[in-house]
N, C-alpha and C. Protein backbone atom coordinates (compact mmCIF):
# COMPACT_ATOMS: atom_id res chain seq x y z
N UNK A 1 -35.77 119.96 -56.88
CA UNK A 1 -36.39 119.79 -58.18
C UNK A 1 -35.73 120.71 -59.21
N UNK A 2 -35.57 121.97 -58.83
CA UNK A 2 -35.33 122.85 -60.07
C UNK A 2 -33.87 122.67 -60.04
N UNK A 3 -32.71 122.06 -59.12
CA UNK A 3 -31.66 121.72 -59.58
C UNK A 3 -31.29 120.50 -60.60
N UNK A 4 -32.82 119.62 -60.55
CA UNK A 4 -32.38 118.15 -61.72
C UNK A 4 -32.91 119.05 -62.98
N UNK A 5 -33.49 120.10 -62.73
CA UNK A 5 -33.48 120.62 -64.40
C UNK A 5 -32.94 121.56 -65.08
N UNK A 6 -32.31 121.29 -65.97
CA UNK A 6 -31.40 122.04 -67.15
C UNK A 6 -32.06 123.25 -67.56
N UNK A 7 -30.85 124.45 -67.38
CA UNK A 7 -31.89 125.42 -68.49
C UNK A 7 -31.61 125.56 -69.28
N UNK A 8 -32.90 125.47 -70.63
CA UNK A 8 -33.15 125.70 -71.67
C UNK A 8 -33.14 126.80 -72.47
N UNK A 9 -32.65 127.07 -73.40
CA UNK A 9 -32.56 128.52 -74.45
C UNK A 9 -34.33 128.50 -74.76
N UNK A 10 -34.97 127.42 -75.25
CA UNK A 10 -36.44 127.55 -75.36
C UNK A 10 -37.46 126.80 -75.19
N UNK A 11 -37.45 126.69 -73.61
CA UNK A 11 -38.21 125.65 -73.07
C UNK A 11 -39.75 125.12 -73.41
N UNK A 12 -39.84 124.68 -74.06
CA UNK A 12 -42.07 123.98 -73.66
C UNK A 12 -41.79 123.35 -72.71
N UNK A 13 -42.11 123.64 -71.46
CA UNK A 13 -42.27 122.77 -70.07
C UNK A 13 -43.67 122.84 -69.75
N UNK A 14 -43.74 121.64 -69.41
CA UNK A 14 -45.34 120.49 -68.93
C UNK A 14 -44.67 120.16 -67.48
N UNK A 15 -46.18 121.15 -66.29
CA UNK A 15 -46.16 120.39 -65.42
C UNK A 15 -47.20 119.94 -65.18
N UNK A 16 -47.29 118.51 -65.18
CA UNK A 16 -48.33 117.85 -65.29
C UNK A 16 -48.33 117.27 -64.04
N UNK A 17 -49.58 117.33 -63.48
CA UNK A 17 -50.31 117.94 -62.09
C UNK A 17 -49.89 119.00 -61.03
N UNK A 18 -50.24 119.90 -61.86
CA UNK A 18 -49.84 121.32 -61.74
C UNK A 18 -50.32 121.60 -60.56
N UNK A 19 -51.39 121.26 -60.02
CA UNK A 19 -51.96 121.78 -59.15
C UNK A 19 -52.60 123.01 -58.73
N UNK A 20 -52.15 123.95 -58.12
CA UNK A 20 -52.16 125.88 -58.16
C UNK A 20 -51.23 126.24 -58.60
N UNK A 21 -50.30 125.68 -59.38
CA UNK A 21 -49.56 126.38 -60.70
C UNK A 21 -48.21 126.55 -59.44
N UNK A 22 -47.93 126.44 -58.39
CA UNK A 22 -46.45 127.05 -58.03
C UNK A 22 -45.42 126.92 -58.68
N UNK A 23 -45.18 125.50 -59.18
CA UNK A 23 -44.21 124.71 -60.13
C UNK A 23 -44.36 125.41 -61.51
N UNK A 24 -46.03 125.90 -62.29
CA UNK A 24 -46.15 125.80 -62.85
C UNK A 24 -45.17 126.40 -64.14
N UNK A 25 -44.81 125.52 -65.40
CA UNK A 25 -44.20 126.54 -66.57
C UNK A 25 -44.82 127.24 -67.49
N UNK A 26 -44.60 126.56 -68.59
CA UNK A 26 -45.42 126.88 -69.73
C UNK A 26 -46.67 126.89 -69.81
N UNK A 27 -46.79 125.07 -69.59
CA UNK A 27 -47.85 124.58 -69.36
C UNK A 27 -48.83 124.16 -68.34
N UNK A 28 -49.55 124.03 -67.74
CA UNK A 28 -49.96 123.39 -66.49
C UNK A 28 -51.22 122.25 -66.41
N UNK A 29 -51.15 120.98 -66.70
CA UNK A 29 -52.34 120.02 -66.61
C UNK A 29 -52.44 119.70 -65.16
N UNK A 30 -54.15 119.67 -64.95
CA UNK A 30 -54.45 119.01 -64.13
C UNK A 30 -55.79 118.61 -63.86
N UNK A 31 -56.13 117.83 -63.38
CA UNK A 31 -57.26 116.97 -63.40
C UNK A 31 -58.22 118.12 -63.04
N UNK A 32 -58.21 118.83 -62.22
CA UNK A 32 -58.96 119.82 -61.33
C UNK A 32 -59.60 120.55 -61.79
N UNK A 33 -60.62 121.03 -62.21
CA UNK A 33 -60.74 122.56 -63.16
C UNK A 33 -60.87 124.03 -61.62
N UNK A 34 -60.93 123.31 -60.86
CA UNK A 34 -60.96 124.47 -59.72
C UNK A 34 -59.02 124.81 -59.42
N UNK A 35 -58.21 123.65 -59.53
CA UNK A 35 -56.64 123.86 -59.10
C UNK A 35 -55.78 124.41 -60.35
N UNK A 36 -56.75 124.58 -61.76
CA UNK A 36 -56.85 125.32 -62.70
C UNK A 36 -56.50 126.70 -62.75
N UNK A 37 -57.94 126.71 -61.94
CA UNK A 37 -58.35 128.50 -61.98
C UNK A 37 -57.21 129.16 -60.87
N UNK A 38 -56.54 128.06 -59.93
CA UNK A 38 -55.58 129.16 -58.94
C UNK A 38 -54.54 128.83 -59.43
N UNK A 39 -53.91 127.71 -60.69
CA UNK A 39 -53.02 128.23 -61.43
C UNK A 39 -52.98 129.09 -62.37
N UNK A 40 -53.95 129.64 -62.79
CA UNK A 40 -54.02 131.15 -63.88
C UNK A 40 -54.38 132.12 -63.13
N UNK A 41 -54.65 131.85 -61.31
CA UNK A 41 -54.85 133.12 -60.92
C UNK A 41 -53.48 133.29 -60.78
N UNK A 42 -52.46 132.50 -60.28
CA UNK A 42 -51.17 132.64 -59.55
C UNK A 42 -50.26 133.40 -60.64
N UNK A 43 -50.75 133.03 -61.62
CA UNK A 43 -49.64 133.12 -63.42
C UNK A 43 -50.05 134.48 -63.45
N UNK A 44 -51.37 134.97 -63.42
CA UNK A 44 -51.40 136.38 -63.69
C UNK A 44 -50.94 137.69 -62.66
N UNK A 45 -51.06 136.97 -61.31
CA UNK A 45 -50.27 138.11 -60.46
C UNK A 45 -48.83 137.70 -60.50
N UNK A 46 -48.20 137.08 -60.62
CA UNK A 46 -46.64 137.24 -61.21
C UNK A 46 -46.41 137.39 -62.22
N UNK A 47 -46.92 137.61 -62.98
CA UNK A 47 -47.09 138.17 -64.49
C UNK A 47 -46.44 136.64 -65.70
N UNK A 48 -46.33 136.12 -65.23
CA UNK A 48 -46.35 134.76 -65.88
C UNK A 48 -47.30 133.72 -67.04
N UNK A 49 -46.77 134.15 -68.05
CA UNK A 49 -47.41 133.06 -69.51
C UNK A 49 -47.55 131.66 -68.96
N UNK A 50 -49.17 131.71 -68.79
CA UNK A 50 -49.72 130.08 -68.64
C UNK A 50 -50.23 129.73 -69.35
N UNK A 51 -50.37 128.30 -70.06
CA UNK A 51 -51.60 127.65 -70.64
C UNK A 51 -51.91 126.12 -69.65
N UNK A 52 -53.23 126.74 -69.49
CA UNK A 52 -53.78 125.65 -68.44
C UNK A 52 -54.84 124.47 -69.39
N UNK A 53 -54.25 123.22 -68.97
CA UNK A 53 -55.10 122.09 -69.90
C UNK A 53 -55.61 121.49 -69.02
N UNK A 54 -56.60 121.38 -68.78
CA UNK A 54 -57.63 119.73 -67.80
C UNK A 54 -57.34 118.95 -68.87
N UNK A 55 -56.89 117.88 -68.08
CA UNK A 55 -56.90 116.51 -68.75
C UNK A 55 -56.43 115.59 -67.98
N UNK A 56 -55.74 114.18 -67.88
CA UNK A 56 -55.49 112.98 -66.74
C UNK A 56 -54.26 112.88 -67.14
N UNK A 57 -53.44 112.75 -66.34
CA UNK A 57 -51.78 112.43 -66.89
C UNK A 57 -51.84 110.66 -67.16
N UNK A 58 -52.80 109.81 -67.24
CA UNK A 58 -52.65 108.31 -67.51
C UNK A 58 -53.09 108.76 -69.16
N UNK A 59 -53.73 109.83 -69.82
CA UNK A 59 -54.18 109.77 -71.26
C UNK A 59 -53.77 111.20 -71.35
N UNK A 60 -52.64 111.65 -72.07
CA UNK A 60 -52.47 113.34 -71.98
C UNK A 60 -53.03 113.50 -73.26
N UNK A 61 -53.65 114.77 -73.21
CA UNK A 61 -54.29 115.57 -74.42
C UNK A 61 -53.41 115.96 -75.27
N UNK A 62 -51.67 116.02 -75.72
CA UNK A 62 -51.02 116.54 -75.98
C UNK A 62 -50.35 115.41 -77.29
N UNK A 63 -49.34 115.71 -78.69
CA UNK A 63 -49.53 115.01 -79.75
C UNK A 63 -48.07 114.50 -79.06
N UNK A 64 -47.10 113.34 -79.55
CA UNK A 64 -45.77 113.01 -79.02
C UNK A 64 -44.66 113.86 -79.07
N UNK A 65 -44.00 113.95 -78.63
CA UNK A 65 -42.69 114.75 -78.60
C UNK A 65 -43.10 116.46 -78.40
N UNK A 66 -43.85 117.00 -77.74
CA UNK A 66 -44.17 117.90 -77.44
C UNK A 66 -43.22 119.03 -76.42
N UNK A 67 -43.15 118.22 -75.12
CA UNK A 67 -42.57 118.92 -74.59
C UNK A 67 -40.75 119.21 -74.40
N UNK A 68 -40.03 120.27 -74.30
CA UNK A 68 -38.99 119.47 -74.09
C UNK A 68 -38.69 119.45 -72.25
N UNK A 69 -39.11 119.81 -71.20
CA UNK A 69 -39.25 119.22 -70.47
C UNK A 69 -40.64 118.81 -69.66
N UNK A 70 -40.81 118.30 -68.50
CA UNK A 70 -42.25 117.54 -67.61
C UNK A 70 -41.31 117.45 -66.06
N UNK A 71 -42.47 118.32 -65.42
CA UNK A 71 -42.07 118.11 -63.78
C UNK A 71 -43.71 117.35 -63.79
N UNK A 72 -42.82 116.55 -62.78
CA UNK A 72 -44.06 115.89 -62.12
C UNK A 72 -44.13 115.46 -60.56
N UNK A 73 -44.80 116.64 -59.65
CA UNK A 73 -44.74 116.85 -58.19
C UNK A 73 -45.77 116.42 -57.75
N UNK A 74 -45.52 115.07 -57.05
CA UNK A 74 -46.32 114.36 -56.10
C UNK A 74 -47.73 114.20 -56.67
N UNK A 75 -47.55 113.72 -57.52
CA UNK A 75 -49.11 113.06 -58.56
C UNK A 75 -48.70 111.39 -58.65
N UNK A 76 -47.99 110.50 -58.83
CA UNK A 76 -47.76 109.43 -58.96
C UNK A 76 -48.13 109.03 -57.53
N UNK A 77 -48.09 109.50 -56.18
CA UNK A 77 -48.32 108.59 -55.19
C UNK A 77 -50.02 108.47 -55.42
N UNK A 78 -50.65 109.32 -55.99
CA UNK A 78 -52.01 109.22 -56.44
C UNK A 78 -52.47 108.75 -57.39
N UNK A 79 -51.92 108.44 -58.44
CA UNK A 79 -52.28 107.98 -59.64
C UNK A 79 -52.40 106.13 -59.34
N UNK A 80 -53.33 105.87 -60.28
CA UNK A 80 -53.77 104.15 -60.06
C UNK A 80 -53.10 103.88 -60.83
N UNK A 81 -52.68 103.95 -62.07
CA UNK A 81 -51.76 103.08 -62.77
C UNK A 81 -50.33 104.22 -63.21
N UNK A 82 -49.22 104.15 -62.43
CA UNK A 82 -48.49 105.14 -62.48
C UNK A 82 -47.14 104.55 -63.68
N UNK A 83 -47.16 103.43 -63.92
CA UNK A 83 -46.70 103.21 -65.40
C UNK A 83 -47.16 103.52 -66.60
N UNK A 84 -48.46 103.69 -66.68
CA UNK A 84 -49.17 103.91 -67.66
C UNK A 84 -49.02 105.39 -67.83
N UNK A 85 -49.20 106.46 -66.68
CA UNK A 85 -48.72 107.58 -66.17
C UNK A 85 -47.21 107.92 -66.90
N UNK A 86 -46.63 107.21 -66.70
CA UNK A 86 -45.14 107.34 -67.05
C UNK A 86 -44.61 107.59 -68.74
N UNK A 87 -45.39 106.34 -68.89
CA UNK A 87 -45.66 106.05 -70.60
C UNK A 87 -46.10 106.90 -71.30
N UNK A 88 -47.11 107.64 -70.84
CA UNK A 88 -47.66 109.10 -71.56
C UNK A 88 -46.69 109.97 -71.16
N UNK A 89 -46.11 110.12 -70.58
CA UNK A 89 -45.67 111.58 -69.79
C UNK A 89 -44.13 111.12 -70.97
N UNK A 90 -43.25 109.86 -71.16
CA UNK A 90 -42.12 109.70 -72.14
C UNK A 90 -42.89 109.95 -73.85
N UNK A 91 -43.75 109.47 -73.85
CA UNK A 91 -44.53 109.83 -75.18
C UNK A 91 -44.57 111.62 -75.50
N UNK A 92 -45.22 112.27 -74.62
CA UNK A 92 -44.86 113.67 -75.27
C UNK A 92 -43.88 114.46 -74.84
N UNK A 93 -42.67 114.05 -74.62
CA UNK A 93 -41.38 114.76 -74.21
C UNK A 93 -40.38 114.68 -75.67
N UNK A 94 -39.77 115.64 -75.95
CA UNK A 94 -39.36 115.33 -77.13
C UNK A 94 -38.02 114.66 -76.71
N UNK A 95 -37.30 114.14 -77.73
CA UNK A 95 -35.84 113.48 -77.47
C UNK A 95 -34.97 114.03 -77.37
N UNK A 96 -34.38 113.87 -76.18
CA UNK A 96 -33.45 114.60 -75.46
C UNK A 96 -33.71 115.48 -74.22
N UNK A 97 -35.47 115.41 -74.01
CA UNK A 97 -35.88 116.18 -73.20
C UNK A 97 -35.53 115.59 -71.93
N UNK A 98 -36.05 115.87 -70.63
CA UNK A 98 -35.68 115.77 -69.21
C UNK A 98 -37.32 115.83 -69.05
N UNK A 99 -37.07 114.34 -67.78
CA UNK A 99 -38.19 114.54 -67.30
C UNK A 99 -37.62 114.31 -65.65
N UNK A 100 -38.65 114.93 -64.98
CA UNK A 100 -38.37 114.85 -63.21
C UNK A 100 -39.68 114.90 -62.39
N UNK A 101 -39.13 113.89 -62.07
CA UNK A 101 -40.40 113.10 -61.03
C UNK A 101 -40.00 113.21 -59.48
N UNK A 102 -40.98 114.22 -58.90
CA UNK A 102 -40.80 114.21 -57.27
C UNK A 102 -41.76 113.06 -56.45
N UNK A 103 -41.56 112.33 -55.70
CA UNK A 103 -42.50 111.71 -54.84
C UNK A 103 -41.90 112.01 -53.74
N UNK A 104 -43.41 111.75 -52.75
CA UNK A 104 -43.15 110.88 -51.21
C UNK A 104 -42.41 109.97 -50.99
N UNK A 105 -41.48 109.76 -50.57
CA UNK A 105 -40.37 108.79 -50.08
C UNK A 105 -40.93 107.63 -49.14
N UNK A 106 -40.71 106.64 -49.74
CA UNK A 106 -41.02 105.12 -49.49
C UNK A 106 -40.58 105.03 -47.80
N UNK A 107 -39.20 105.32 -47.17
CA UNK A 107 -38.76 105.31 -46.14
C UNK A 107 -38.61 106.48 -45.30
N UNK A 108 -39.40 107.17 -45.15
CA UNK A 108 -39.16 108.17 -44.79
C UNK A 108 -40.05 108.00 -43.13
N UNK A 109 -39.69 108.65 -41.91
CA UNK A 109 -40.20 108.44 -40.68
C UNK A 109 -41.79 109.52 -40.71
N UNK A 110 -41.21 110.25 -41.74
CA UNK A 110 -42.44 111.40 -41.70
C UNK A 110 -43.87 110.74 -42.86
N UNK A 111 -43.45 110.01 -43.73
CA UNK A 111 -44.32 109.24 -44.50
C UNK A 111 -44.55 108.27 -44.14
N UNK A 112 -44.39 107.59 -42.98
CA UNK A 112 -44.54 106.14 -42.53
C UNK A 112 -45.80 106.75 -41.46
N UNK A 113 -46.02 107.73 -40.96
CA UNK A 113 -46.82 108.34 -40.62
C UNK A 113 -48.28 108.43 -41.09
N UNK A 114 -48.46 109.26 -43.03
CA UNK A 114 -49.18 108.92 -43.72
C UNK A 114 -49.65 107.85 -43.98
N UNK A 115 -48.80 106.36 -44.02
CA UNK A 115 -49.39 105.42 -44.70
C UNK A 115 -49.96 104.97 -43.56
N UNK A 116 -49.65 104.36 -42.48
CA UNK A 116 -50.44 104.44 -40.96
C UNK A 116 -51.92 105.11 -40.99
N UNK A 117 -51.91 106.37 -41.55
CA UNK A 117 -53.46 106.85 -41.33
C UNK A 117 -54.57 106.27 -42.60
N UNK A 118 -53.43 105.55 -43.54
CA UNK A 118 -54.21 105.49 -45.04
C UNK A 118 -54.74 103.99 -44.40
N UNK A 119 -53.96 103.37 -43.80
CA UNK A 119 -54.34 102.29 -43.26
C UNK A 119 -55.36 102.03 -42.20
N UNK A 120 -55.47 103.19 -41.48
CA UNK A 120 -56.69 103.40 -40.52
C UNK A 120 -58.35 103.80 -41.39
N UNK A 121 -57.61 104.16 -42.69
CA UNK A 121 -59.15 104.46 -43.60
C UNK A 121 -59.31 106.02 -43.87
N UNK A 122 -58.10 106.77 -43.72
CA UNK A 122 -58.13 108.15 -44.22
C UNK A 122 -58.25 107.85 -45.53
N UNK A 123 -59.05 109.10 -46.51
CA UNK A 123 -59.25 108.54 -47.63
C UNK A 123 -58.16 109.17 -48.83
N UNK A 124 -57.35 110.19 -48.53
CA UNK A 124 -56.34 110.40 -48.45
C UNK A 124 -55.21 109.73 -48.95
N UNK A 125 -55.02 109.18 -47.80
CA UNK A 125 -54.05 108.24 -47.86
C UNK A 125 -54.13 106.94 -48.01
N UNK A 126 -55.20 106.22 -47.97
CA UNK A 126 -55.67 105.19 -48.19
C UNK A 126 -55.09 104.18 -49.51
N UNK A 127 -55.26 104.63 -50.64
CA UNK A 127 -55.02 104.70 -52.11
C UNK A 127 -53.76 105.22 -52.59
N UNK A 128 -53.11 105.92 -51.42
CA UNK A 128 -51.86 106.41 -51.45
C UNK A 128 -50.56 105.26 -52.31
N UNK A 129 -49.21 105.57 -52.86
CA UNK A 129 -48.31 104.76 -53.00
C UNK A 129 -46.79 105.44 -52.71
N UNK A 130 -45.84 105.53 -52.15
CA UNK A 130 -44.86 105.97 -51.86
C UNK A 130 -43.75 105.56 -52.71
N UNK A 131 -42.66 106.21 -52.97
CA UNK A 131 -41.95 105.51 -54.01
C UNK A 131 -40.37 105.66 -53.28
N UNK A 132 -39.74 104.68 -53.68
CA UNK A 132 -38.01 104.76 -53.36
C UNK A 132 -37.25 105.21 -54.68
N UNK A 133 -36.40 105.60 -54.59
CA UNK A 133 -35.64 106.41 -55.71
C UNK A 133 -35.51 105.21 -56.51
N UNK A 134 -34.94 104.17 -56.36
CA UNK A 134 -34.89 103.04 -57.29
C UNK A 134 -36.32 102.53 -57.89
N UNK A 135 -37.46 102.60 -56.71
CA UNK A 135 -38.50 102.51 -58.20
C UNK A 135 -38.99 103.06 -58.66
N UNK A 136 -38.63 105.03 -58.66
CA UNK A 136 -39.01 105.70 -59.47
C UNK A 136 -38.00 105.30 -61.02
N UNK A 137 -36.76 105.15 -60.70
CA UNK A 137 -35.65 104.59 -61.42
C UNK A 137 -36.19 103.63 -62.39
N UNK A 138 -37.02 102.73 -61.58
CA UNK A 138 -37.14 101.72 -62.28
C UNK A 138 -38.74 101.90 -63.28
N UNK A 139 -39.32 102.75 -62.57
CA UNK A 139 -40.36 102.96 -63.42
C UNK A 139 -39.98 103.74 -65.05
N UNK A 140 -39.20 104.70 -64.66
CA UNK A 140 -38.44 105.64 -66.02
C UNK A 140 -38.06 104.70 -66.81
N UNK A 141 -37.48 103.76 -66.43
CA UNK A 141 -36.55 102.86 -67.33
C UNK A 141 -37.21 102.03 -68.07
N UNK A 142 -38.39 101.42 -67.82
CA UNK A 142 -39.94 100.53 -67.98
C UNK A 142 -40.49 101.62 -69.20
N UNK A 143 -40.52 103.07 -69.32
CA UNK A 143 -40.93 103.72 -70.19
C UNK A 143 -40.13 104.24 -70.87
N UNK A 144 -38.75 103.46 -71.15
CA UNK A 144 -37.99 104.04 -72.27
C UNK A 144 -37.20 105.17 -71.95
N UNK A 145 -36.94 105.44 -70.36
CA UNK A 145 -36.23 106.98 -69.87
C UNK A 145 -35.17 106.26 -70.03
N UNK A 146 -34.08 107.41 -70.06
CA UNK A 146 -32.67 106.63 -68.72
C UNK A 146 -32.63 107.61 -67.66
N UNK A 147 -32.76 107.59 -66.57
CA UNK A 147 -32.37 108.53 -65.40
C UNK A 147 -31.01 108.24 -65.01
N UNK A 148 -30.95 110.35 -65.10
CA UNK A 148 -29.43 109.78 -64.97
C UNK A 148 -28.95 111.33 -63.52
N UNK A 149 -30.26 111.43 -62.76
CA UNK A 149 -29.84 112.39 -61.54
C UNK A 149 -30.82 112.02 -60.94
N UNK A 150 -30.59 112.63 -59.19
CA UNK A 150 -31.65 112.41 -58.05
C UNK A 150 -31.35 113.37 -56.96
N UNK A 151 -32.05 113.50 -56.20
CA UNK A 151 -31.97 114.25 -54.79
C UNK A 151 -33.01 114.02 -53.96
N UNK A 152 -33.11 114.39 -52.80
CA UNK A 152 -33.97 114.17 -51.83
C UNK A 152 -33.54 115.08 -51.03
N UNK A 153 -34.69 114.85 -50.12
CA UNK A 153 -34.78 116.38 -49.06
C UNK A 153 -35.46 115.44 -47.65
N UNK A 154 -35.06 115.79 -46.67
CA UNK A 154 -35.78 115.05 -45.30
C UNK A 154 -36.07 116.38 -44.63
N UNK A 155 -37.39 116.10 -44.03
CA UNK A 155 -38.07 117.66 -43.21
C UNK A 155 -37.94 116.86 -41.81
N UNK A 156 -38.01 117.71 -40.92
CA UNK A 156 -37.59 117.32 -39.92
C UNK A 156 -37.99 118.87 -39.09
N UNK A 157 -38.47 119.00 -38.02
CA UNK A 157 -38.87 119.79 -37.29
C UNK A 157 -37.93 120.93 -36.29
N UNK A 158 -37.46 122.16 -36.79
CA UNK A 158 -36.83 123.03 -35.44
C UNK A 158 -37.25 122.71 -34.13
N UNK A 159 -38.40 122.65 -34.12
CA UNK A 159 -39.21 122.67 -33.18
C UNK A 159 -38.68 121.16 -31.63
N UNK A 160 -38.25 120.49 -32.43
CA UNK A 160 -37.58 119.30 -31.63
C UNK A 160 -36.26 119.20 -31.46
N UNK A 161 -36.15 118.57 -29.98
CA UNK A 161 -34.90 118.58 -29.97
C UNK A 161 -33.89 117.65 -31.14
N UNK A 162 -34.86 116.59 -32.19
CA UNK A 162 -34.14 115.71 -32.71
C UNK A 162 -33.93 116.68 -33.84
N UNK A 163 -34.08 117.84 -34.04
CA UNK A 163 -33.80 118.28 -35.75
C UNK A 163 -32.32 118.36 -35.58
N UNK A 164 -31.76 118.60 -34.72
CA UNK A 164 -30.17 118.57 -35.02
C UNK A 164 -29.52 117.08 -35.33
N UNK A 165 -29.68 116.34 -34.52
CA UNK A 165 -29.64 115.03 -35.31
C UNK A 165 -30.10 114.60 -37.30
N UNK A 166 -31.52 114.89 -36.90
CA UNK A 166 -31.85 114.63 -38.35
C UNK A 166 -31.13 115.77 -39.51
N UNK A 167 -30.83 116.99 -39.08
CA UNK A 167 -30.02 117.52 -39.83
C UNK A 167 -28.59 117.12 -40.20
N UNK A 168 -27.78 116.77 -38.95
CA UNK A 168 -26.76 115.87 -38.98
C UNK A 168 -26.76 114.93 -40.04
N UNK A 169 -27.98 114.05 -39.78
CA UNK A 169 -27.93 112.40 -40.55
C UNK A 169 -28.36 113.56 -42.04
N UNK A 170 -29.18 113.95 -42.28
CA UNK A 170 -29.32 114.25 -44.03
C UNK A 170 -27.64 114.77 -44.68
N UNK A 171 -27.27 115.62 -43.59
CA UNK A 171 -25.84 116.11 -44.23
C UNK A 171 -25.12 114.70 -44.83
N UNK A 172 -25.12 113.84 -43.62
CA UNK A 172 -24.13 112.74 -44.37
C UNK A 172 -24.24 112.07 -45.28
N UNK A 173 -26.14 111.72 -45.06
CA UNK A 173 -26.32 110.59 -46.06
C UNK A 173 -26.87 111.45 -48.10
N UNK A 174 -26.66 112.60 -47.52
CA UNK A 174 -27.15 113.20 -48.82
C UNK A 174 -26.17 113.13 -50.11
N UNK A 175 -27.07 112.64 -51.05
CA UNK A 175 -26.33 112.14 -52.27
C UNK A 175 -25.75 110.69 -52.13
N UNK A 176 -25.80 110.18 -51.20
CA UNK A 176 -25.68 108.54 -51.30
C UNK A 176 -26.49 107.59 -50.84
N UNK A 177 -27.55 108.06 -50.57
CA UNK A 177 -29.08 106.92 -50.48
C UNK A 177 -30.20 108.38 -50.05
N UNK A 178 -31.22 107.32 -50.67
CA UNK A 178 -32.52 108.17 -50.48
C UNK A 178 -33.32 107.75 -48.89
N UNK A 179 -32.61 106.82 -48.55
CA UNK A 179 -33.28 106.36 -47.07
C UNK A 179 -33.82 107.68 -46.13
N UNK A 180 -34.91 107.49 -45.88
CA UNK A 180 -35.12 108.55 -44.86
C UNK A 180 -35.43 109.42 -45.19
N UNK A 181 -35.00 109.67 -46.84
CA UNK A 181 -35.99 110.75 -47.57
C UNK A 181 -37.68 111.26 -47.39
N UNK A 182 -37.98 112.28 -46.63
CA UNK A 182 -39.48 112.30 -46.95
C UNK A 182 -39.77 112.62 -48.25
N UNK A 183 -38.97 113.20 -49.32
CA UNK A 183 -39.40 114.14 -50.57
C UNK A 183 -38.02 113.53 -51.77
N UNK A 184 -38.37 111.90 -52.45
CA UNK A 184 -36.99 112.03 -53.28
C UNK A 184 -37.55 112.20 -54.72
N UNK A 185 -36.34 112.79 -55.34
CA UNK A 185 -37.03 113.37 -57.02
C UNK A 185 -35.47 112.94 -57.86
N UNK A 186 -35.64 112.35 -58.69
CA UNK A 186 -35.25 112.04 -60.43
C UNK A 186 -35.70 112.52 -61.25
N UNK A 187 -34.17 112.44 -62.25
CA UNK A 187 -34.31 112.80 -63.56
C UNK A 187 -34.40 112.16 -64.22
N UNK A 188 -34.96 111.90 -65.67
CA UNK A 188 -34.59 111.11 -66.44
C UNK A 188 -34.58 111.95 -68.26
N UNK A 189 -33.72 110.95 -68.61
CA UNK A 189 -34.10 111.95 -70.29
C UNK A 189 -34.69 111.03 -71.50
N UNK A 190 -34.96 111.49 -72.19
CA UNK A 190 -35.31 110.16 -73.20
C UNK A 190 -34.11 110.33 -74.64
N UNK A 191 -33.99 108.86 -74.90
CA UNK A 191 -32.84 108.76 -75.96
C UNK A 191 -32.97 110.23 -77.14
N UNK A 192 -32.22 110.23 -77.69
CA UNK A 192 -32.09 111.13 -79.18
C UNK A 192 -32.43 110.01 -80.46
């Protein structure tokens, strides 16, 4: 994630679904008012400038062209309408800004796992949606982005004898398909 983003001489960064603030920048929205309070607890023992907003990333509280960048970590496999999601999140980015979107990976052996239990009626996962780098791609592009970077990450266990394999296979296939990705993330920017 923090390699698809540029640094800025004077960033307003929105991470919108901040969660407990790890990601968090500038800013931190999130639905939660309890995942709130452990992103301003987290900001104040690292001594870190937060402003924490409750609000829904499908309607952001924020005026257009606001930010100049938006991380957005694993909130779209949760969100019900994640275009609409998208559309707000290109609305207050200013032009030229960067936006980067991490999801759960559509093909991944370790997320094929999750959707299996969402399907058994975990509630969890149930409502869940997984995304492939092309339709996060394609969602950016639907809201006026152009994405123009990506990466992915596959977890895979020490603990087994297959992590040397799966370490093997990420070496090769990394940077030329997201297959197998448990964790793939894009960039996108919006025109000038």
């Amino acid at each position: 994630m923090r390699r698809l983003l540029p640094p800025l001489a004077d960033p307003r960064v929105l991470d919108a679904g901040a969660g407990d603030g790890r990601l968090a920048g500038v800013t931190a929205l999130d639905l939660s008012p309890a995942l709130l309070g452990l992103a301003r607890q987290r900001a104040r023992l690292e001594g870190v400038p937060l402003e924490t907003v409750q609000g829904d990333i499908q309607a952001l509280p924020f005026p257009p062209g606001t930010f100049h960048q938006i991380v957005v970590v694993t909130v779209l496999c949760f969100v019900p309408h994640a275009r609409k999601a998208l559309m707000e999140l290109a609305r207050v980015l200013k032009p030229g800004g960067n936006l980067v979107v991490g999801e759960l990976g559509r093909w991944s052996p370790w997320n094929l796992r999750r959707r299996l239990r969402g399907r058994r009626g975990d509630p969890l996962w149930s409502e869940s949606r997984f995304w492939s780098r092309r339709e996060l791609e394609r969602l950016a592009r639907k809201a006026g982005l152009i994405p123009d970077g990506w990466g992915t990450t596959v977890f895979y266990s020490p603990a087994t004898h297959r992590w040397r394999v799966a370490r093997a296979l990420e070496r090769t296939l990394a940077g030329r398909t997201s297959l197998g990705a448990a964790f793939v993330a894009i960039r996108a920017v919006k025109q000038v």
